[in-house]
Protein backbone atom coordinates (compact mmCIF):
# COMPACT_ATOMS: atom_id res chain seq x y z
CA UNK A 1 126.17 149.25 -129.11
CA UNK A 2 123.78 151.88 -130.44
CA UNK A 3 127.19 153.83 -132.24
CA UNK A 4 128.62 150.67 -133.35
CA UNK A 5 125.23 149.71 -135.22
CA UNK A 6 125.34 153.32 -136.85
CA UNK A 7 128.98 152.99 -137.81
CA UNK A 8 127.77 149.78 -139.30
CA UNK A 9 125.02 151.20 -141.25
CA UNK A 10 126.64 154.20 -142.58
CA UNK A 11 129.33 152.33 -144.14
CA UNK A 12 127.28 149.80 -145.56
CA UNK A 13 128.44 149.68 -149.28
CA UNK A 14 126.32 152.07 -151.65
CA UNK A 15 124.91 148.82 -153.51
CA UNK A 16 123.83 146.66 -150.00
CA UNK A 17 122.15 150.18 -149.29
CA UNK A 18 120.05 150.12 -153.05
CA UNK A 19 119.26 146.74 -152.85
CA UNK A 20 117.65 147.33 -149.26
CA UNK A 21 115.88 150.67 -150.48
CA UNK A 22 114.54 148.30 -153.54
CA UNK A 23 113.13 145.48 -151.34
CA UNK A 24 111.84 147.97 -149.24
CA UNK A 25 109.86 149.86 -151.84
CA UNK A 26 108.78 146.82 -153.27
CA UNK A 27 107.26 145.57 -150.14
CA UNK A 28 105.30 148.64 -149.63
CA UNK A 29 104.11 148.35 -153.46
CA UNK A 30 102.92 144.96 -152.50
CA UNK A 31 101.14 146.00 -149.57
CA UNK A 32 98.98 148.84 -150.99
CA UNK A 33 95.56 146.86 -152.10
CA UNK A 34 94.57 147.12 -155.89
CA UNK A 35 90.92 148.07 -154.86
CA UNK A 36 90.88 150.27 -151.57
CA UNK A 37 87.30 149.64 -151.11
CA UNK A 38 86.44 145.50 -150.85
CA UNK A 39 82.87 146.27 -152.85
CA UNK A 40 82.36 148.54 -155.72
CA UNK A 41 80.79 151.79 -154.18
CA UNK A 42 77.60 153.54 -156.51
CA UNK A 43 77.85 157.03 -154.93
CA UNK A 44 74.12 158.31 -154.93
CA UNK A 45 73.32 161.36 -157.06
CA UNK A 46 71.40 163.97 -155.71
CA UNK A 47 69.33 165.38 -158.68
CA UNK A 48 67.45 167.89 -156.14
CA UNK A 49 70.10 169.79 -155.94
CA UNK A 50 71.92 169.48 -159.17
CA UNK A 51 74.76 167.71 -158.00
CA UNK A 52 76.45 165.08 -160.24
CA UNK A 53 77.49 161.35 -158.65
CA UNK A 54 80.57 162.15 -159.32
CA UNK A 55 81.27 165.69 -158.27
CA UNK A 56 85.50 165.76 -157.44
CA UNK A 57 86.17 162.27 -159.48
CA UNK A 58 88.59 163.28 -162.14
CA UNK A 59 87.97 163.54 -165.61
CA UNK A 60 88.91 163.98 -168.90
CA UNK A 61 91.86 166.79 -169.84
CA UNK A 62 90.76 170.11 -171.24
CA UNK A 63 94.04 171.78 -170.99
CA UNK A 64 97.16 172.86 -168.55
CA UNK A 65 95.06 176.05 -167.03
CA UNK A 66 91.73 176.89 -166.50
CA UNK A 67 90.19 180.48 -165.84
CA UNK A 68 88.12 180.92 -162.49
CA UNK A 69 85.16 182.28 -164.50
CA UNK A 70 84.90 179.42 -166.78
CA UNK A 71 83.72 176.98 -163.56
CA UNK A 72 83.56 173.48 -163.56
CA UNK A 73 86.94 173.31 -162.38
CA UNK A 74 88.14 169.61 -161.98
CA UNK A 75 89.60 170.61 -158.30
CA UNK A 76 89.55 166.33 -157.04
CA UNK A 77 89.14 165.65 -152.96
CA UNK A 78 91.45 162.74 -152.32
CA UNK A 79 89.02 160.08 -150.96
CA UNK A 80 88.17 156.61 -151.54
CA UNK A 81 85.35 156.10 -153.71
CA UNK A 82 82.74 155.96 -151.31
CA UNK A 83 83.95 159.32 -150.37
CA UNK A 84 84.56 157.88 -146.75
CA UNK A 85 87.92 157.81 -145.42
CA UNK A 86 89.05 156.01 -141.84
CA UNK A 87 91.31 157.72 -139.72
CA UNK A 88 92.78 157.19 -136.38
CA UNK A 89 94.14 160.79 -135.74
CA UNK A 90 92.28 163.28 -133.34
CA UNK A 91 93.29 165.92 -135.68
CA UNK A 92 94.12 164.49 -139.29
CA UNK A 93 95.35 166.23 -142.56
CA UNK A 94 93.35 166.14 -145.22
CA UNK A 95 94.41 166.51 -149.39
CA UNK A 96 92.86 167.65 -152.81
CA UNK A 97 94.30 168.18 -156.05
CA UNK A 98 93.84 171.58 -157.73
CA UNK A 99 94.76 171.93 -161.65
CA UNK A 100 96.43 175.20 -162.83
CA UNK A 101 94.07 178.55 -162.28
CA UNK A 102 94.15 181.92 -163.76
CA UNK A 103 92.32 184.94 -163.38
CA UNK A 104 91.87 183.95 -159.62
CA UNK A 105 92.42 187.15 -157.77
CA UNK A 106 89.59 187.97 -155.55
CA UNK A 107 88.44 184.85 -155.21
CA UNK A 108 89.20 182.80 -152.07
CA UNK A 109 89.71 178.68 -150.72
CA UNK A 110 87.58 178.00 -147.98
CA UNK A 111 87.99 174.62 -146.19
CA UNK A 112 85.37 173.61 -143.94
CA UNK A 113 84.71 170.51 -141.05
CA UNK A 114 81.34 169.49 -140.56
CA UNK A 115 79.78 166.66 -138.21
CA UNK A 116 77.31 164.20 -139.13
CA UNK A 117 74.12 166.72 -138.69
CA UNK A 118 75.70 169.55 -140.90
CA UNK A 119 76.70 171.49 -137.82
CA UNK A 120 80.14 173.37 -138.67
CA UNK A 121 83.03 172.90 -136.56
CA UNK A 122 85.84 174.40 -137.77
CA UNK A 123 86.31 176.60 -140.86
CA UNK A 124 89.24 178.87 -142.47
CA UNK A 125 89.39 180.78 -145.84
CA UNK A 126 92.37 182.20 -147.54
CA UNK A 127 92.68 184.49 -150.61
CA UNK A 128 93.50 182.92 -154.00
CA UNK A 129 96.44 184.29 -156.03
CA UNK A 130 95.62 185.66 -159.74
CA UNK A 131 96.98 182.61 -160.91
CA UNK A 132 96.73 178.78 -159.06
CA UNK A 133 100.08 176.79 -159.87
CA UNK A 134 98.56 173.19 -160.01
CA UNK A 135 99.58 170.95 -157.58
CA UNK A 136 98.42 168.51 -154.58
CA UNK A 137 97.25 170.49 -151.80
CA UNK A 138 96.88 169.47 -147.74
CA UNK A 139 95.65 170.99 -144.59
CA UNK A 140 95.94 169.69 -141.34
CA UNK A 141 93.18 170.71 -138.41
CA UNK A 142 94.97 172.67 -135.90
CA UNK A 143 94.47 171.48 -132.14
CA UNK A 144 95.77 174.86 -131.14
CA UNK A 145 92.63 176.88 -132.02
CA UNK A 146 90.62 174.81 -129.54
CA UNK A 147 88.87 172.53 -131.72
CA UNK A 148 88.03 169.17 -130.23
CA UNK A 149 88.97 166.18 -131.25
CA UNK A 150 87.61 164.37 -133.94
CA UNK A 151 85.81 161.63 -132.04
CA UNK A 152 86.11 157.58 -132.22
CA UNK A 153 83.23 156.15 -134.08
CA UNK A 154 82.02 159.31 -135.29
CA UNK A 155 81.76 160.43 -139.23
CA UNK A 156 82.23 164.17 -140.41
CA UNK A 157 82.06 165.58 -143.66
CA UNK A 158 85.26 168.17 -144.74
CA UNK A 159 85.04 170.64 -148.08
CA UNK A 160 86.96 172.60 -149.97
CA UNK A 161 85.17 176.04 -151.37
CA UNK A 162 86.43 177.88 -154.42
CA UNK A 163 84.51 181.28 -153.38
CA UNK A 164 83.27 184.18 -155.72
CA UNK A 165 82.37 187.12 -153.27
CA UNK A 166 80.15 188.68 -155.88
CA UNK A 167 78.27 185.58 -156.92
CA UNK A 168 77.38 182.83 -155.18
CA UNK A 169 76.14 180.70 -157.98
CA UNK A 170 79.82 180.98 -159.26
CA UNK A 171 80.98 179.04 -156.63
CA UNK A 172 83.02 175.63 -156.97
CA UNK A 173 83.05 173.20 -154.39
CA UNK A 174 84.42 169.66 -153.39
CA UNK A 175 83.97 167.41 -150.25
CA UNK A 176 84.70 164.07 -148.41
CA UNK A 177 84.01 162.20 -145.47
CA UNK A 178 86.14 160.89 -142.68
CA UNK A 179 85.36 158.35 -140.00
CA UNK A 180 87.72 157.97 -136.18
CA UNK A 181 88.31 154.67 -135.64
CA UNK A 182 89.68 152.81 -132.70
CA UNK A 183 93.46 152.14 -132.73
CA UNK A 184 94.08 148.73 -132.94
CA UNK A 185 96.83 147.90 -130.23
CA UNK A 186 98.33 145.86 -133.01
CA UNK A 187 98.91 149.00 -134.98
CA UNK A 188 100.56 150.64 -132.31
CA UNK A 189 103.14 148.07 -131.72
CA UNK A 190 103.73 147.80 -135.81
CA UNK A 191 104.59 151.55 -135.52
CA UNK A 192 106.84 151.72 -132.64
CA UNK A 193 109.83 150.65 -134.80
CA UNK A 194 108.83 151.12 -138.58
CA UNK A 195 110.40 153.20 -140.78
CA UNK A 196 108.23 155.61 -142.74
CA UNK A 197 107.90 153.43 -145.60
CA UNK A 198 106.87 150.58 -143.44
CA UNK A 199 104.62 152.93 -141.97
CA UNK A 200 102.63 153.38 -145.34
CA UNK A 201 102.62 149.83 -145.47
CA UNK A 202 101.16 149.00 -141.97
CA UNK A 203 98.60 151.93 -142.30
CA UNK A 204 97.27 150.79 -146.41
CA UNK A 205 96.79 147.04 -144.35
CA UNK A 206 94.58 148.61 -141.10
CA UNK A 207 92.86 150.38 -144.21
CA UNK A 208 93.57 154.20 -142.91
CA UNK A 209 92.88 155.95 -145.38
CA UNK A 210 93.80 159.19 -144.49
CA UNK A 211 97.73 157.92 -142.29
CA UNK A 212 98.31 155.88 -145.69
CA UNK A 213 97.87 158.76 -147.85
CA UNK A 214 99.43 161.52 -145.59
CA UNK A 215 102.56 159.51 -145.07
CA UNK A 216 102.90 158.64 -148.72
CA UNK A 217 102.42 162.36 -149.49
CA UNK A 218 105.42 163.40 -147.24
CA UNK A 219 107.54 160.90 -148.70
CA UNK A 220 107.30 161.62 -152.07
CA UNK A 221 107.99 165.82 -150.98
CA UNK A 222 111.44 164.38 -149.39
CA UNK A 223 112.11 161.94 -152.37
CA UNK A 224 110.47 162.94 -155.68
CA UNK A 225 113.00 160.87 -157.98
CA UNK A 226 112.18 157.54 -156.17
CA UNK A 227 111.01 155.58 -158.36
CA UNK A 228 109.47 152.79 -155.80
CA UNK A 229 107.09 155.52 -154.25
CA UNK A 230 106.03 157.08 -157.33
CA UNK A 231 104.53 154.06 -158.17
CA UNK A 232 103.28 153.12 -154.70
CA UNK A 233 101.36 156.60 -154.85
CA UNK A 234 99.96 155.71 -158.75
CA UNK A 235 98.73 152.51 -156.92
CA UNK A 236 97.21 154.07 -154.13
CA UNK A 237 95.34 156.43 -156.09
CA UNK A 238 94.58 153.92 -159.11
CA UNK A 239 92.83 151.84 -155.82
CA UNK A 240 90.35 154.82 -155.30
CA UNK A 241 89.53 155.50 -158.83
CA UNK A 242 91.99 158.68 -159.12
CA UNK A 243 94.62 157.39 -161.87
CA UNK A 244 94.29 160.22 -163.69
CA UNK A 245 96.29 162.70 -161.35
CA UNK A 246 98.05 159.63 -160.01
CA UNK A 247 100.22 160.43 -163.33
CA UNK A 248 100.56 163.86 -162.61
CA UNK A 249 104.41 164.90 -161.75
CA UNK A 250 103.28 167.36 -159.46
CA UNK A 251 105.06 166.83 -156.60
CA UNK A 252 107.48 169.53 -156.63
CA UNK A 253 105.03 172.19 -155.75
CA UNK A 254 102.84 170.06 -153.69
CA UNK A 255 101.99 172.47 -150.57
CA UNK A 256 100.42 172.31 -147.20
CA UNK A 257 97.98 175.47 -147.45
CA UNK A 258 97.85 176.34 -143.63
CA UNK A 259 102.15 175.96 -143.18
């Protein structure tokens, strides 16, 4: 039974197969929520210590590249507005955008997990090339170095660190929260037999911010010509405020930095 039902779908004719890929990617389209967030989120500025509101939102366009000693890089975490992202993962990935850098050599990316109190729980730096090819960046905590578990019900705060060894003040930072949730049994069942787009789908409705984003990162590596998930990922992103890297054709040297 299980060959004959291959046989059957491999020789489905090339248009059946489109028109199912199409219905597909529109249902996923249709799942992902216009606003992410059910309230509009006013993130709190914190004057004390010169932070903007908005530090990691994306802004206007000042050009393709940007020079490490010039600062104010627009380097964008990938986060709902609220900067709070769910998750049901015990070890989740985690993404940022970085435009084009030059003049980066000796500088470093630092990525660090905190816990609600500020204590540090996991950490990892790497050296910067002299020059940053923009793209979408991810990094997934690593269960093998002993770290536990992010925890159900708890919140931790993540950065990213664009580091100047020989000044401090120089350095350009970014950060986000994520929250463990309970798995809903519900969800478990949906995923059991869904395909990966359906998976994007069932994860955007259970509000996962962090599975939904992942998964819809992945897919557009494997397929960057699709048209259906390019525009499920400019919805996504559009949901949380981010449109403008949403239009950013990127993909193609999107990288996981710890692979």
């Amino acid at each position: 039974m299980v060959a004959l039902a291959f046989t059957l779908a491999v020789n489905l004719p090339a248009q059946v197969q489109a028109q199912a890929s199409s219905s597909l990617g529109r249902e996923l389209i249709d799942k992902i929520p216009n606003h992410w967030e059910l309230s509009e989120y006013n993130p709190p500025s914190d004057e004390e210590n010169g932070t903007p509101s908005d530090l990691g939102r994306p802004g206007g366009t000042r050009g393709d590249c940007y020079y490490i000693s010039n600062g104010n890089i627009p380097v964008v975490a990938l986060v709902p507005i609220s900067g709070m992202g769910t998750t049901v993962s015990e070890y989740p990935t985690f993404s940022w955008y970085m435009p084009c850098i030059k003049s980066a050599l000796g500088h470093d990316l630092k990525f660090v997990l905190k816990d609600s109190y500020g204590k540090e729980l996991y950490s990892v730096k790497y050296p910067l090339p002299d020059q940053v090819n923009a793209g979408f960046r991810s990094i997934t905590l690593p269960p093998f170095v002993k770290l536990p578990p992010l925890e159900v019900n708890q919140k931790y705060n993540w950065q990213v660190r664009l580091i100047d060894p020989g000044d401090s003040s120089n350095n350009i930072y970014i950060d986000g929260g994520i929250k463990r949730v309970k798995e809903d049994p519900n969800l478990v069942q949906g995923l059991k037999q869904a395909t990966p787009q359906q998976r994007v789908a069932i994860y955007a409705n259970h509000r996962l911010w962090y599975e939904t984003l992942t998964t819809l990162v992945e897919l557009r590596r494997q397929h960057p010509n699709d048209q259906n998930l390019a525009e499920a990922w400019h919805k996504l992103l559009t949901s949380v405020g981010l449109d403008p890297i949403a239009k950013k054709p990127l993909f193609e040297q999107a990288s996981r930095t710890n692979n």
